[in-house]
PDB file of N, CA and C in Angstrom:
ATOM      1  N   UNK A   1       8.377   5.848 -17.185  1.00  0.00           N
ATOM      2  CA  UNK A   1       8.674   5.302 -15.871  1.00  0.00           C
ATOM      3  C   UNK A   1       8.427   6.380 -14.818  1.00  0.00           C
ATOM      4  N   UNK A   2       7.835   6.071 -13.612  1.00  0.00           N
ATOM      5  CA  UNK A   2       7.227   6.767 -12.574  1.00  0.00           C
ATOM      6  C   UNK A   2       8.676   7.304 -12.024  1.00  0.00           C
ATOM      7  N   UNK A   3       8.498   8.275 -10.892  1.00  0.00           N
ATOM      8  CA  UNK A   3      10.111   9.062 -10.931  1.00  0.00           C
ATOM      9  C   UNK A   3       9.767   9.621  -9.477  1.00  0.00           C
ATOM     10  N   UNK A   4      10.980   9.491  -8.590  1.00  0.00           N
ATOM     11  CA  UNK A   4      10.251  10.467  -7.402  1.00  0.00           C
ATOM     12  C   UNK A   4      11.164  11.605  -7.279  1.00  0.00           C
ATOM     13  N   UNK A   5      10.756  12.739  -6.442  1.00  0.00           N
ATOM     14  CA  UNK A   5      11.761  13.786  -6.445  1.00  0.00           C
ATOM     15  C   UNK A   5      12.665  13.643  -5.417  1.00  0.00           C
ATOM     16  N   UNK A   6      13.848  14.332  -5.245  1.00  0.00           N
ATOM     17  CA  UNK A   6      14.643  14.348  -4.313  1.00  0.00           C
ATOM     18  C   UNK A   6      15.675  15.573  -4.436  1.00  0.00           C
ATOM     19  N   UNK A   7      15.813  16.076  -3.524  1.00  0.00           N
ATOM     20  CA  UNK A   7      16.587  17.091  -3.098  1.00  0.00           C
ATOM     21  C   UNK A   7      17.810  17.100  -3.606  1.00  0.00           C
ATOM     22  N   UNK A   8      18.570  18.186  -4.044  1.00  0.00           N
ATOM     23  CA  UNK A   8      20.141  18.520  -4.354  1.00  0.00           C
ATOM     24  C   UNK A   8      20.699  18.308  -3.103  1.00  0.00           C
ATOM     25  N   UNK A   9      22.020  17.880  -2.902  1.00  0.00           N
ATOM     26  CA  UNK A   9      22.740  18.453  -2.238  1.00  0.00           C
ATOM     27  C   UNK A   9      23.085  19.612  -1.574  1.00  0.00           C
ATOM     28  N   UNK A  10      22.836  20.774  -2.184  1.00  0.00           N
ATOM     29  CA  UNK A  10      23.260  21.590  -1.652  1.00  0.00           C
ATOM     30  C   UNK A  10      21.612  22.604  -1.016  1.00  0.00           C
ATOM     31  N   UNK A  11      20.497  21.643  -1.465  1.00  0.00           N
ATOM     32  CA  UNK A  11      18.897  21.875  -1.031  1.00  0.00           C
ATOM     33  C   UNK A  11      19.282  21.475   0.296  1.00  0.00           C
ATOM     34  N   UNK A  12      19.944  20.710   0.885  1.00  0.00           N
ATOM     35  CA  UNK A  12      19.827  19.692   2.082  1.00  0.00           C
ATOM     36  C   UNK A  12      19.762  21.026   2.953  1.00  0.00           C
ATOM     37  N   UNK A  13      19.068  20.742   4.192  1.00  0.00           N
ATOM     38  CA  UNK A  13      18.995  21.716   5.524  1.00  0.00           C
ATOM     39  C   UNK A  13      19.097  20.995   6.717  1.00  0.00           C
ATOM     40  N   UNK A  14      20.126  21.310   7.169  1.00  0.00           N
ATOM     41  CA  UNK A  14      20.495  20.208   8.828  1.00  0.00           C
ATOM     42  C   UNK A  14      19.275  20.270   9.556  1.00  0.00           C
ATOM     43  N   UNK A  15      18.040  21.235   9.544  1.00  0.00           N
ATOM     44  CA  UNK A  15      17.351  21.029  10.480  1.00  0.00           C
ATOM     45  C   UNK A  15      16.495  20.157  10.177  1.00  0.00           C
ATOM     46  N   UNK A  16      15.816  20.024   9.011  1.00  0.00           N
ATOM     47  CA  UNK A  16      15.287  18.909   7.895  1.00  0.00           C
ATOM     48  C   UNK A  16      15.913  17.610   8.358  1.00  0.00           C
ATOM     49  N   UNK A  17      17.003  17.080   8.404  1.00  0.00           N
ATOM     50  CA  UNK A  17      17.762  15.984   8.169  1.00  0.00           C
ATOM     51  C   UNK A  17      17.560  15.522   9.787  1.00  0.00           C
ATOM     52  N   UNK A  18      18.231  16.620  10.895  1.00  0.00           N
ATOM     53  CA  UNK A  18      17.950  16.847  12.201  1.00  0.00           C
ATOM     54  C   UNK A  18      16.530  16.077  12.607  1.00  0.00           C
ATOM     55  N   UNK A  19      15.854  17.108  11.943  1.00  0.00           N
ATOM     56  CA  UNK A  19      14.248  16.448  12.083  1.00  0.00           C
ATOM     57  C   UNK A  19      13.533  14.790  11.933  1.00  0.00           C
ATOM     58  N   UNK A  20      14.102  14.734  10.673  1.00  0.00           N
ATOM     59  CA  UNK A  20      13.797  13.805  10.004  1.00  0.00           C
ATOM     60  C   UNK A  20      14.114  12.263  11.190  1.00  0.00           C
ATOM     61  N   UNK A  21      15.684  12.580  11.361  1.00  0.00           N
ATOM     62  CA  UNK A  21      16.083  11.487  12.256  1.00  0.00           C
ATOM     63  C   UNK A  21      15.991  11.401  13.296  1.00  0.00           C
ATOM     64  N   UNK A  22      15.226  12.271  14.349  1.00  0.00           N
ATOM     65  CA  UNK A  22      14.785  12.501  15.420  1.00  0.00           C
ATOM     66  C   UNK A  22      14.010  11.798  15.443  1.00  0.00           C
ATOM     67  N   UNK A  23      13.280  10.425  14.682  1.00  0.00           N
ATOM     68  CA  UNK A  23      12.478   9.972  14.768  1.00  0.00           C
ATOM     69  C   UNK A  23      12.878   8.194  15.291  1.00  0.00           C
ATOM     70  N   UNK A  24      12.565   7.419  15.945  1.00  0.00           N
ATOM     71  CA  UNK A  24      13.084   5.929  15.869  1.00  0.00           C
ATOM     72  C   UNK A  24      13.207   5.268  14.795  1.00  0.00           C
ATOM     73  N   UNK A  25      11.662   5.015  14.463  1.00  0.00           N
ATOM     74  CA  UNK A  25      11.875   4.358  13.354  1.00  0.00           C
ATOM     75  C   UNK A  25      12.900   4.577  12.462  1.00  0.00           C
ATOM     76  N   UNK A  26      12.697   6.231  12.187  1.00  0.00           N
ATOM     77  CA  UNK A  26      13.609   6.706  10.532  1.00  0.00           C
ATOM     78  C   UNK A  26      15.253   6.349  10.956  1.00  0.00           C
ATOM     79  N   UNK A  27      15.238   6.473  12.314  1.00  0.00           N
ATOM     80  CA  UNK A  27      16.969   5.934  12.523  1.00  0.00           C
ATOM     81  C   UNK A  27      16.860   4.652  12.167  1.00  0.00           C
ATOM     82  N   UNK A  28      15.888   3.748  12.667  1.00  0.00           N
ATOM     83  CA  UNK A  28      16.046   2.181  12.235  1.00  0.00           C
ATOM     84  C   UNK A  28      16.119   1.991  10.710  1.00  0.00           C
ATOM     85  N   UNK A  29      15.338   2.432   9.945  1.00  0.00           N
ATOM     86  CA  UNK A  29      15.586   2.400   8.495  1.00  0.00           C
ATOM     87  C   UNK A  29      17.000   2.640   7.949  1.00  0.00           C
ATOM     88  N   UNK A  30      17.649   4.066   8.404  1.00  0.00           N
ATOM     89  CA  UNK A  30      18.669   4.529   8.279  1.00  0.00           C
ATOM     90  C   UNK A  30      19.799   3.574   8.435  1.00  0.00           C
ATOM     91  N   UNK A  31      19.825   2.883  10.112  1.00  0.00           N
ATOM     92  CA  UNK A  31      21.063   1.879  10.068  1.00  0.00           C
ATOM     93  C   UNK A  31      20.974   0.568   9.453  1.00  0.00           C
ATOM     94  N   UNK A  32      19.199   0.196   8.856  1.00  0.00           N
ATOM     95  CA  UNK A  32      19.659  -0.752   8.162  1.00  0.00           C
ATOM     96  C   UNK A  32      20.358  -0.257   6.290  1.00  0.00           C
ATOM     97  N   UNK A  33      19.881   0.506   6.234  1.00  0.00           N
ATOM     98  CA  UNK A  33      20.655   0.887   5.281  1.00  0.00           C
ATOM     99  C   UNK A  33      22.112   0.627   5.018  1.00  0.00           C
ATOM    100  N   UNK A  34      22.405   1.223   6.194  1.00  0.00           N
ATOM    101  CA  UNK A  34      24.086   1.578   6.409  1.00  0.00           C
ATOM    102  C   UNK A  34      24.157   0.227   6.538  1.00  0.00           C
ATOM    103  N   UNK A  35      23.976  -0.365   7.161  1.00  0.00           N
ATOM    104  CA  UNK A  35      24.202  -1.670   7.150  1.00  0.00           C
ATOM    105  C   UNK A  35      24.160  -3.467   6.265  1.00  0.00           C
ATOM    106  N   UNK A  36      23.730  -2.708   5.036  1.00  0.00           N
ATOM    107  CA  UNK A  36      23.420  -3.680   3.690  1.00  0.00           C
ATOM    108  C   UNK A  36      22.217  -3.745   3.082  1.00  0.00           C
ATOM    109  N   UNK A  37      21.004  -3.112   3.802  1.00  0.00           N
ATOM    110  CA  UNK A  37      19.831  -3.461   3.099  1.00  0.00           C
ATOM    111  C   UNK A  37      19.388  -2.256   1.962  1.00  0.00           C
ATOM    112  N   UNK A  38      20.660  -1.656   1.490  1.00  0.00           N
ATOM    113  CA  UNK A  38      20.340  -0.768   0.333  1.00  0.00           C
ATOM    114  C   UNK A  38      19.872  -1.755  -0.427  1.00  0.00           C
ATOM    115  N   UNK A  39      19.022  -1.090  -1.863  1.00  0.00           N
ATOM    116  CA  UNK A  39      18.654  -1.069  -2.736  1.00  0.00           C
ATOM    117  C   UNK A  39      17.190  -2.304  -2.595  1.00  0.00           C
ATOM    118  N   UNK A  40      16.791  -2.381  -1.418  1.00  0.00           N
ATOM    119  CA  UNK A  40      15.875  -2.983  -1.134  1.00  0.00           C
ATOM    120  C   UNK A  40      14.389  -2.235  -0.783  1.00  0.00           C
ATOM    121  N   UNK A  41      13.433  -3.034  -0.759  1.00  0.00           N
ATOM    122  CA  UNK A  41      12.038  -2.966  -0.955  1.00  0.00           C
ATOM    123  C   UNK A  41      11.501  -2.077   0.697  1.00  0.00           C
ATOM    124  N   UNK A  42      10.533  -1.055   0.150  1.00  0.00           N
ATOM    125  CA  UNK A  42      10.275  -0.482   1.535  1.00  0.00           C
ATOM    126  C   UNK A  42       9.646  -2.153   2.744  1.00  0.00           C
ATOM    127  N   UNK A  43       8.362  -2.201   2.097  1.00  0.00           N
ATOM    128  CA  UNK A  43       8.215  -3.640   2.947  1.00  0.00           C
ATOM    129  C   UNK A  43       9.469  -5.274   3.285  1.00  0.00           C
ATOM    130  N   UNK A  44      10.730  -4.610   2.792  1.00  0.00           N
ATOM    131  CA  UNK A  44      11.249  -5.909   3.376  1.00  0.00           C
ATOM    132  C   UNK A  44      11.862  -5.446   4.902  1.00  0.00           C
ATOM    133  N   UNK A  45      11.602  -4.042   5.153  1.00  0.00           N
ATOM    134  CA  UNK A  45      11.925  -3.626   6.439  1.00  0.00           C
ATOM    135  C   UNK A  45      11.635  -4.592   7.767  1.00  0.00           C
ATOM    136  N   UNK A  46      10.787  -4.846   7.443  1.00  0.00           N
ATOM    137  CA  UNK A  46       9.766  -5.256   8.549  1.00  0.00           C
ATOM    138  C   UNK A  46       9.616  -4.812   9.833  1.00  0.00           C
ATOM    139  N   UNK A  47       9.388  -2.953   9.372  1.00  0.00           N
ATOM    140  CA  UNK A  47       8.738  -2.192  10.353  1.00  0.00           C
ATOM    141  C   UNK A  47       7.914  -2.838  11.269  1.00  0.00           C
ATOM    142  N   UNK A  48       7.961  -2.307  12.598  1.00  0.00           N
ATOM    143  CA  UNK A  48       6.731  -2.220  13.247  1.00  0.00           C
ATOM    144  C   UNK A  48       5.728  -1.194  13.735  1.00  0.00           C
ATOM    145  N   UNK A  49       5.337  -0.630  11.950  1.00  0.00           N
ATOM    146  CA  UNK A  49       4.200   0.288  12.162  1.00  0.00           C
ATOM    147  C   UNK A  49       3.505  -0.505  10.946  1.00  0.00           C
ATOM    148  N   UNK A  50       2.576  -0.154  10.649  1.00  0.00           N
ATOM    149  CA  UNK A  50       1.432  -0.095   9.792  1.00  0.00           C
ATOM    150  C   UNK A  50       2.650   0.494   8.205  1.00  0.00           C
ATOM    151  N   UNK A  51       1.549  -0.401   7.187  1.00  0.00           N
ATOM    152  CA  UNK A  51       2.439   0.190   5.964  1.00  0.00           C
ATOM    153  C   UNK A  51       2.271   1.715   5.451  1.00  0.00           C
ATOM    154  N   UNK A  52       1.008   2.593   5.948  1.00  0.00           N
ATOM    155  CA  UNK A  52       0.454   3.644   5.647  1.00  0.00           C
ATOM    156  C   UNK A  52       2.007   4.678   6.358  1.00  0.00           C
ATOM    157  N   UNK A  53       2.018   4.371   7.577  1.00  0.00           N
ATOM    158  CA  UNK A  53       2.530   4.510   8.654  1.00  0.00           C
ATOM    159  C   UNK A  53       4.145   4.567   7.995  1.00  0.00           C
ATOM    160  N   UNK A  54       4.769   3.578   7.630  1.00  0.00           N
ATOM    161  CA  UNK A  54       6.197   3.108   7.002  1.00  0.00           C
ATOM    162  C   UNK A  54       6.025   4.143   5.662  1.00  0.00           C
ATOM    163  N   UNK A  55       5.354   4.017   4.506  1.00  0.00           N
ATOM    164  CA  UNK A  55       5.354   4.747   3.695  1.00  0.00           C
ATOM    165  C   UNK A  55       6.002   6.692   4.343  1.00  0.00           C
ATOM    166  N   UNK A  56       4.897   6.592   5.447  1.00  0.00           N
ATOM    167  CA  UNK A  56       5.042   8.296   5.499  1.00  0.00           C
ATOM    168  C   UNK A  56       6.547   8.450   6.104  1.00  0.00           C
ATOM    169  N   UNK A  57       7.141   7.477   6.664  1.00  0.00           N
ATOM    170  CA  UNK A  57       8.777   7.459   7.226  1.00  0.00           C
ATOM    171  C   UNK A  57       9.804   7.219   6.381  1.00  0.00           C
ATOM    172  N   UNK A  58       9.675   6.745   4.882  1.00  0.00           N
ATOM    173  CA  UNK A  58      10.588   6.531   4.040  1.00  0.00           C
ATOM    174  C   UNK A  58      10.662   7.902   3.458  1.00  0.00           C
ATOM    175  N   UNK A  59       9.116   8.689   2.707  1.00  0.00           N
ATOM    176  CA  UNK A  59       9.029   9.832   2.604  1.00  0.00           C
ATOM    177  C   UNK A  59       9.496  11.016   2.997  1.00  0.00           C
ATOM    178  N   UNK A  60       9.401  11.037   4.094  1.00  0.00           N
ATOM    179  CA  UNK A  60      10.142  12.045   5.171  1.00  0.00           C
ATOM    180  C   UNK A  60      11.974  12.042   4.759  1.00  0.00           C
ATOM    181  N   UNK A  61      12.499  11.023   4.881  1.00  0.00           N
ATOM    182  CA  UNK A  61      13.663  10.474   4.947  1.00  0.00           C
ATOM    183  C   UNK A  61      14.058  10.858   3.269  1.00  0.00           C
ATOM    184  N   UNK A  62      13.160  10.433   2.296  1.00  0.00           N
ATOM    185  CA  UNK A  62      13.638  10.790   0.728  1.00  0.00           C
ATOM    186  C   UNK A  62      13.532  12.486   0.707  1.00  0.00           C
ATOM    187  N   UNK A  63      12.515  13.024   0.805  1.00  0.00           N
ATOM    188  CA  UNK A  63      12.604  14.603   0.869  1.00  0.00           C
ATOM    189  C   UNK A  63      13.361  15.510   1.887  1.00  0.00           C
ATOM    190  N   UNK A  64      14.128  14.653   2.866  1.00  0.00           N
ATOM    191  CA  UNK A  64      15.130  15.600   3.758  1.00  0.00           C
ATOM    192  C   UNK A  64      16.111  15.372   3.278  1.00  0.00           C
ATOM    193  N   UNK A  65      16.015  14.180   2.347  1.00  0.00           N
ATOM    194  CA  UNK A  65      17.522  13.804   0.957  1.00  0.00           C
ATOM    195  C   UNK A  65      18.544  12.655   1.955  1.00  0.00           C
ATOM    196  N   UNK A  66      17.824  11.871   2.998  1.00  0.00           N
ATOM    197  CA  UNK A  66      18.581  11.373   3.702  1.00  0.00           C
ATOM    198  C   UNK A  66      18.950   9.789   2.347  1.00  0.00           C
ATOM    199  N   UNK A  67      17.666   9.960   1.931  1.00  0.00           N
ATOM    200  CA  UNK A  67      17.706   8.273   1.405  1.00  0.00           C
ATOM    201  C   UNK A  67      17.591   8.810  -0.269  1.00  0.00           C
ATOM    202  N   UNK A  68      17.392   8.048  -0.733  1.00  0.00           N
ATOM    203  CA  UNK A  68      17.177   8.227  -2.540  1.00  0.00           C
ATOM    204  C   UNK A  68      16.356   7.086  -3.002  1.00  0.00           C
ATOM    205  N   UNK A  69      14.753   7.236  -3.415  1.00  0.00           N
ATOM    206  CA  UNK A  69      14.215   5.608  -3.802  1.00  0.00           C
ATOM    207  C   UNK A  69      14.270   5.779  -5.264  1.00  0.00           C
ATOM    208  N   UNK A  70      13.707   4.596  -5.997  1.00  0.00           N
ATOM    209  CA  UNK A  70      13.768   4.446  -7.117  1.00  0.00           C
ATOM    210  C   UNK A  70      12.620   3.357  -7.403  1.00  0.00           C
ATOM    211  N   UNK A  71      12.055   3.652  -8.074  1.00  0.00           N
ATOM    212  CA  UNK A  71      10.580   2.599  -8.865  1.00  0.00           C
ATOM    213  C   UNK A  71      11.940   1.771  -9.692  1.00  0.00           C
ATOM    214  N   UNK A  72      11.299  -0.034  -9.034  1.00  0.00           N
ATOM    215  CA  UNK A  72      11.859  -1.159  -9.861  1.00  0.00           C
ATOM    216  C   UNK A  72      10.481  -2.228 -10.123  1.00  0.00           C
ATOM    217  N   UNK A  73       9.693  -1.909 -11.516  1.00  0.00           N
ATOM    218  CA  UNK A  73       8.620  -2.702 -11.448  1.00  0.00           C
ATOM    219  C   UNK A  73       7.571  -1.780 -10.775  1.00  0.00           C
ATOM    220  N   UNK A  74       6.803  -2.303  -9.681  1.00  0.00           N
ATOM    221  CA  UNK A  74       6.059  -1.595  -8.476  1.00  0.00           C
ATOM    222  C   UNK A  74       6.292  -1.691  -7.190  1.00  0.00           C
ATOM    223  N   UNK A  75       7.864  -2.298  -7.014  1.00  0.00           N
ATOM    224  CA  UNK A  75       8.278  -2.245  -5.498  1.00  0.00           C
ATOM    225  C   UNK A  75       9.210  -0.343  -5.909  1.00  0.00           C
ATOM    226  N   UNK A  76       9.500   0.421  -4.792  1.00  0.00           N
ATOM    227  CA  UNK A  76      10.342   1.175  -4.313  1.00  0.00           C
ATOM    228  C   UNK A  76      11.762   0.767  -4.060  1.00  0.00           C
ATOM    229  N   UNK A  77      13.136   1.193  -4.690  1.00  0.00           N
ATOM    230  CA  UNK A  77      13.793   0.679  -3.569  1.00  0.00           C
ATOM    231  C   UNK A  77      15.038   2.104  -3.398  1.00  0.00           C
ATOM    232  N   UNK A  78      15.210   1.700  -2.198  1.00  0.00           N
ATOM    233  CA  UNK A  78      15.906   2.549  -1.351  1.00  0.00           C
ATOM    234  C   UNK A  78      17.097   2.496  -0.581  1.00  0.00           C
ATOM    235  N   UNK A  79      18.005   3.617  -1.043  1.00  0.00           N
ATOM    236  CA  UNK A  79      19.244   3.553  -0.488  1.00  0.00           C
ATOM    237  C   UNK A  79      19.928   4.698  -0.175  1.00  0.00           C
ATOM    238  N   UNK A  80      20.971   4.726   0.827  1.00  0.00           N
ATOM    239  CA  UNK A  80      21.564   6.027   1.779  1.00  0.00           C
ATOM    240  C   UNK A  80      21.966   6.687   0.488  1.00  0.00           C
ATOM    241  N   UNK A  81      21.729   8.237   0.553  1.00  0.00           N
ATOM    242  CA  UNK A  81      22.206   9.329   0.638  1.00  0.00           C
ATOM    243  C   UNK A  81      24.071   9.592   0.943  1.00  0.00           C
ATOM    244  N   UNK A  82      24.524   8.790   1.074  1.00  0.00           N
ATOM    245  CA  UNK A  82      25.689   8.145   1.867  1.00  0.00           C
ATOM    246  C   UNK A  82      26.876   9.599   1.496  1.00  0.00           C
ATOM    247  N   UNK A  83      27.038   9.788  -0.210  1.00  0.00           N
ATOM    248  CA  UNK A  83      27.982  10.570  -0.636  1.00  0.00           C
ATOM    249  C   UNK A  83      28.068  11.751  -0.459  1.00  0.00           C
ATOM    250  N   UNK A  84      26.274  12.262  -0.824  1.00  0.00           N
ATOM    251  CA  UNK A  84      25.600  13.437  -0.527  1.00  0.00           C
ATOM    252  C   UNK A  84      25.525  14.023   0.847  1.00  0.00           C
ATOM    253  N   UNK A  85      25.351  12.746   1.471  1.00  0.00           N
ATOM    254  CA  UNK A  85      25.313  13.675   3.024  1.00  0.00           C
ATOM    255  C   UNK A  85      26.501  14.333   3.508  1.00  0.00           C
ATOM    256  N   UNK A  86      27.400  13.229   3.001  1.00  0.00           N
ATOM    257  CA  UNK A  86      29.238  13.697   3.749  1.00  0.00           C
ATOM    258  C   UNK A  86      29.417  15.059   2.877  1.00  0.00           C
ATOM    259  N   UNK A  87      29.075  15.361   1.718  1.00  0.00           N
ATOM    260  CA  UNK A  87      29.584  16.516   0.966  1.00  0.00           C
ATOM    261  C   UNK A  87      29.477  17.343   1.521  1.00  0.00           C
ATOM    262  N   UNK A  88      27.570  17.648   1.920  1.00  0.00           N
ATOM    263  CA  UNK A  88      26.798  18.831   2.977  1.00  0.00           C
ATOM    264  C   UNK A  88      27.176  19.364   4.594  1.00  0.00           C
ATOM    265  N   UNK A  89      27.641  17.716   4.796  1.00  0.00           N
ATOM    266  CA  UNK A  89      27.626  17.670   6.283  1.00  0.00           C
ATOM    267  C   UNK A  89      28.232  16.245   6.657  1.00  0.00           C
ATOM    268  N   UNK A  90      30.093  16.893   6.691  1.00  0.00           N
ATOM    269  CA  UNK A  90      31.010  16.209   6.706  1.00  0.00           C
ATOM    270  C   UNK A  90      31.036  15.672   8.198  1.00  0.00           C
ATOM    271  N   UNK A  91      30.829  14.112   8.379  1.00  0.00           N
ATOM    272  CA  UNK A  91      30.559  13.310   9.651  1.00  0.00           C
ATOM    273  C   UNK A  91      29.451  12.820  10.666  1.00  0.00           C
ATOM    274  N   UNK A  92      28.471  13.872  10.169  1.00  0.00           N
ATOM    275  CA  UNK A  92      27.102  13.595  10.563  1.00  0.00           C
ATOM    276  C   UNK A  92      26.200  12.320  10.811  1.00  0.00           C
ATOM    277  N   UNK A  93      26.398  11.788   9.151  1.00  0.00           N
ATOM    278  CA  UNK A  93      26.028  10.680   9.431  1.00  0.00           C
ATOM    279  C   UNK A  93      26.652   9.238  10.069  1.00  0.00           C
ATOM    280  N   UNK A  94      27.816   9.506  10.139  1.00  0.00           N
ATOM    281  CA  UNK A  94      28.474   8.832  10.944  1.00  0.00           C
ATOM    282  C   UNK A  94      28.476   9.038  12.288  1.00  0.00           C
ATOM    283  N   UNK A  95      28.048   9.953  12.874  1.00  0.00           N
ATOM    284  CA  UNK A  95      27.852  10.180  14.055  1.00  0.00           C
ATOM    285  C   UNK A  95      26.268   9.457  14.574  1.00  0.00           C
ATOM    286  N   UNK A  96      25.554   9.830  13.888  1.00  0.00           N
ATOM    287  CA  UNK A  96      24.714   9.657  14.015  1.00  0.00           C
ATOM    288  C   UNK A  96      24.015   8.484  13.941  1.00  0.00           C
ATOM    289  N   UNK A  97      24.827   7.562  12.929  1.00  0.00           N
ATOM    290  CA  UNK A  97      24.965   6.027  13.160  1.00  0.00           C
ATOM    291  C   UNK A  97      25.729   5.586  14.322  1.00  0.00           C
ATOM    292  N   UNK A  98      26.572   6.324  14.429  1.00  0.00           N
ATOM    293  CA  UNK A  98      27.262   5.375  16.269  1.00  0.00           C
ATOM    294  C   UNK A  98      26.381   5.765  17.016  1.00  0.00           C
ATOM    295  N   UNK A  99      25.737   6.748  16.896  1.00  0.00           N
ATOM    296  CA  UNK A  99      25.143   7.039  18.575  1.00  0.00           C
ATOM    297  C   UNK A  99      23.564   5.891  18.083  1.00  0.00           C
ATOM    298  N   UNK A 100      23.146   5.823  17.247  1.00  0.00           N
ATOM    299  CA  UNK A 100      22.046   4.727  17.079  1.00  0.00           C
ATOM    300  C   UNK A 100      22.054   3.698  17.210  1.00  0.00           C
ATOM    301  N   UNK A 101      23.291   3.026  17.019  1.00  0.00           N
ATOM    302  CA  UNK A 101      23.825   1.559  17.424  1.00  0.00           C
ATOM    303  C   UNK A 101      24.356   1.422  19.114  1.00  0.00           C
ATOM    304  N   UNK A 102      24.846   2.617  19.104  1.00  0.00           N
ATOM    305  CA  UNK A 102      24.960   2.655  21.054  1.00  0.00           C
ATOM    306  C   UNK A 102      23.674   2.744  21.510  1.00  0.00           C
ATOM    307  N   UNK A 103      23.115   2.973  21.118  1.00  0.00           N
ATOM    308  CA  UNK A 103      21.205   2.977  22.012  1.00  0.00           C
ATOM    309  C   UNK A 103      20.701   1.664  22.340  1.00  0.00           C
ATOM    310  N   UNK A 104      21.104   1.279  20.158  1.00  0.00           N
ATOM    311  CA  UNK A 104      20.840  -0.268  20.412  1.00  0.00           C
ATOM    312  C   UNK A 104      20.974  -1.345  21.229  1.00  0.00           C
ATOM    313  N   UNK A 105      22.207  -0.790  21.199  1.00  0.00           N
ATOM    314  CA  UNK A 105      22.971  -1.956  21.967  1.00  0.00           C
ATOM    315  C   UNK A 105      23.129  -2.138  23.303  1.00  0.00           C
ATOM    316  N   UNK A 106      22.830  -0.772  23.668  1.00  0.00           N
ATOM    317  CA  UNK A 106      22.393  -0.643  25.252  1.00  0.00           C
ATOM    318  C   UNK A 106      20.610  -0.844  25.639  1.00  0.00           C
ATOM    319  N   UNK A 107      19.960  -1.330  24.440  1.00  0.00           N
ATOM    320  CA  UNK A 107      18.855  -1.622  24.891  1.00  0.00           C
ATOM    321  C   UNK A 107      17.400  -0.573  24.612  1.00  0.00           C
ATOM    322  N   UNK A 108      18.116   0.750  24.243  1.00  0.00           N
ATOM    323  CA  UNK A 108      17.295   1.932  24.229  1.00  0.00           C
ATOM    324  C   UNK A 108      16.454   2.071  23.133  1.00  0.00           C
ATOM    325  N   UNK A 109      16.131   1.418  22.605  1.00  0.00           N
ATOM    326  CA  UNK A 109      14.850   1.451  21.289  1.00  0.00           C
ATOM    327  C   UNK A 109      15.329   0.935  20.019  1.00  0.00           C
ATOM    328  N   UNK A 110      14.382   1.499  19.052  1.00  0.00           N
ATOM    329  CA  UNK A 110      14.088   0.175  17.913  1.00  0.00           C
ATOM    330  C   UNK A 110      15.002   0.106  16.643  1.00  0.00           C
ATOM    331  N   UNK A 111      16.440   0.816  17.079  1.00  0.00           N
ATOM    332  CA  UNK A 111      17.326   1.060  15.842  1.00  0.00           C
ATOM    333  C   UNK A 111      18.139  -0.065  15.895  1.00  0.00           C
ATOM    334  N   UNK A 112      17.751  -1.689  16.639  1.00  0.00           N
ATOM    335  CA  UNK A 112      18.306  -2.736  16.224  1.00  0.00           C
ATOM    336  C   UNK A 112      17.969  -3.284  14.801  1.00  0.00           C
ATOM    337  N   UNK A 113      18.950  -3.267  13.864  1.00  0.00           N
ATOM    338  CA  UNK A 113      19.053  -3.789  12.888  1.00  0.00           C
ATOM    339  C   UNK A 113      20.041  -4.362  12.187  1.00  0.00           C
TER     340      UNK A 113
END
């Protein structure tokens, strides 16, 4: 079975993670995560980039150790980092989910999900 790599816990680097989510999209992925669509298919996102495009944003997100995928068949599926992150970097991602849903919700870009 095909296998992807992913970072330790204690590999994680805030500026990596920092980086990583500095991005729209990768926040939109991120809160749907948080929000129930773990263990689901990169294409059931229904990004609005190109799949070449989505691939290189899940990537990013698995090697900064935000997400964790897993080969089921030949779909990917993918889910938060959730335990790992709080261990490294106690509140972060919780922060970082409110302030993405306040954007949302005020209108400010594409982390409605």
């Amino acid at each position: 079975m095909r296998t992807l790599e992913h970072p330790s816990p204690q590999d994680f680097h805030l500026d990596t993670i920092l980086s990583a989510l500095a991005d729209p999209i990768r926040r939109m992925i991120v809160c749907r995560l948080a929000d129930g669509y773990h263990q689901q298919a990169c294409l059931s996102f229904g990004l609005p980039v190109g799949k070449s495009t989505s691939t290189h944003h899940f990537r990013v997100l698995r090697e900064a150790g935000i997400i964790e995928q897993r080969y089921q068949g030949t779909a990917i599926l993918n889910s938060l980092r959730t335990a790992d992150l709080e261990s490294r970097f106690p509140g972060l991602l919780p922060a970082i989910l409110a302030s993405a849903r306040r954007d949302a919700e005020a209108g400010g870009g594409p982390s409605r999900g």
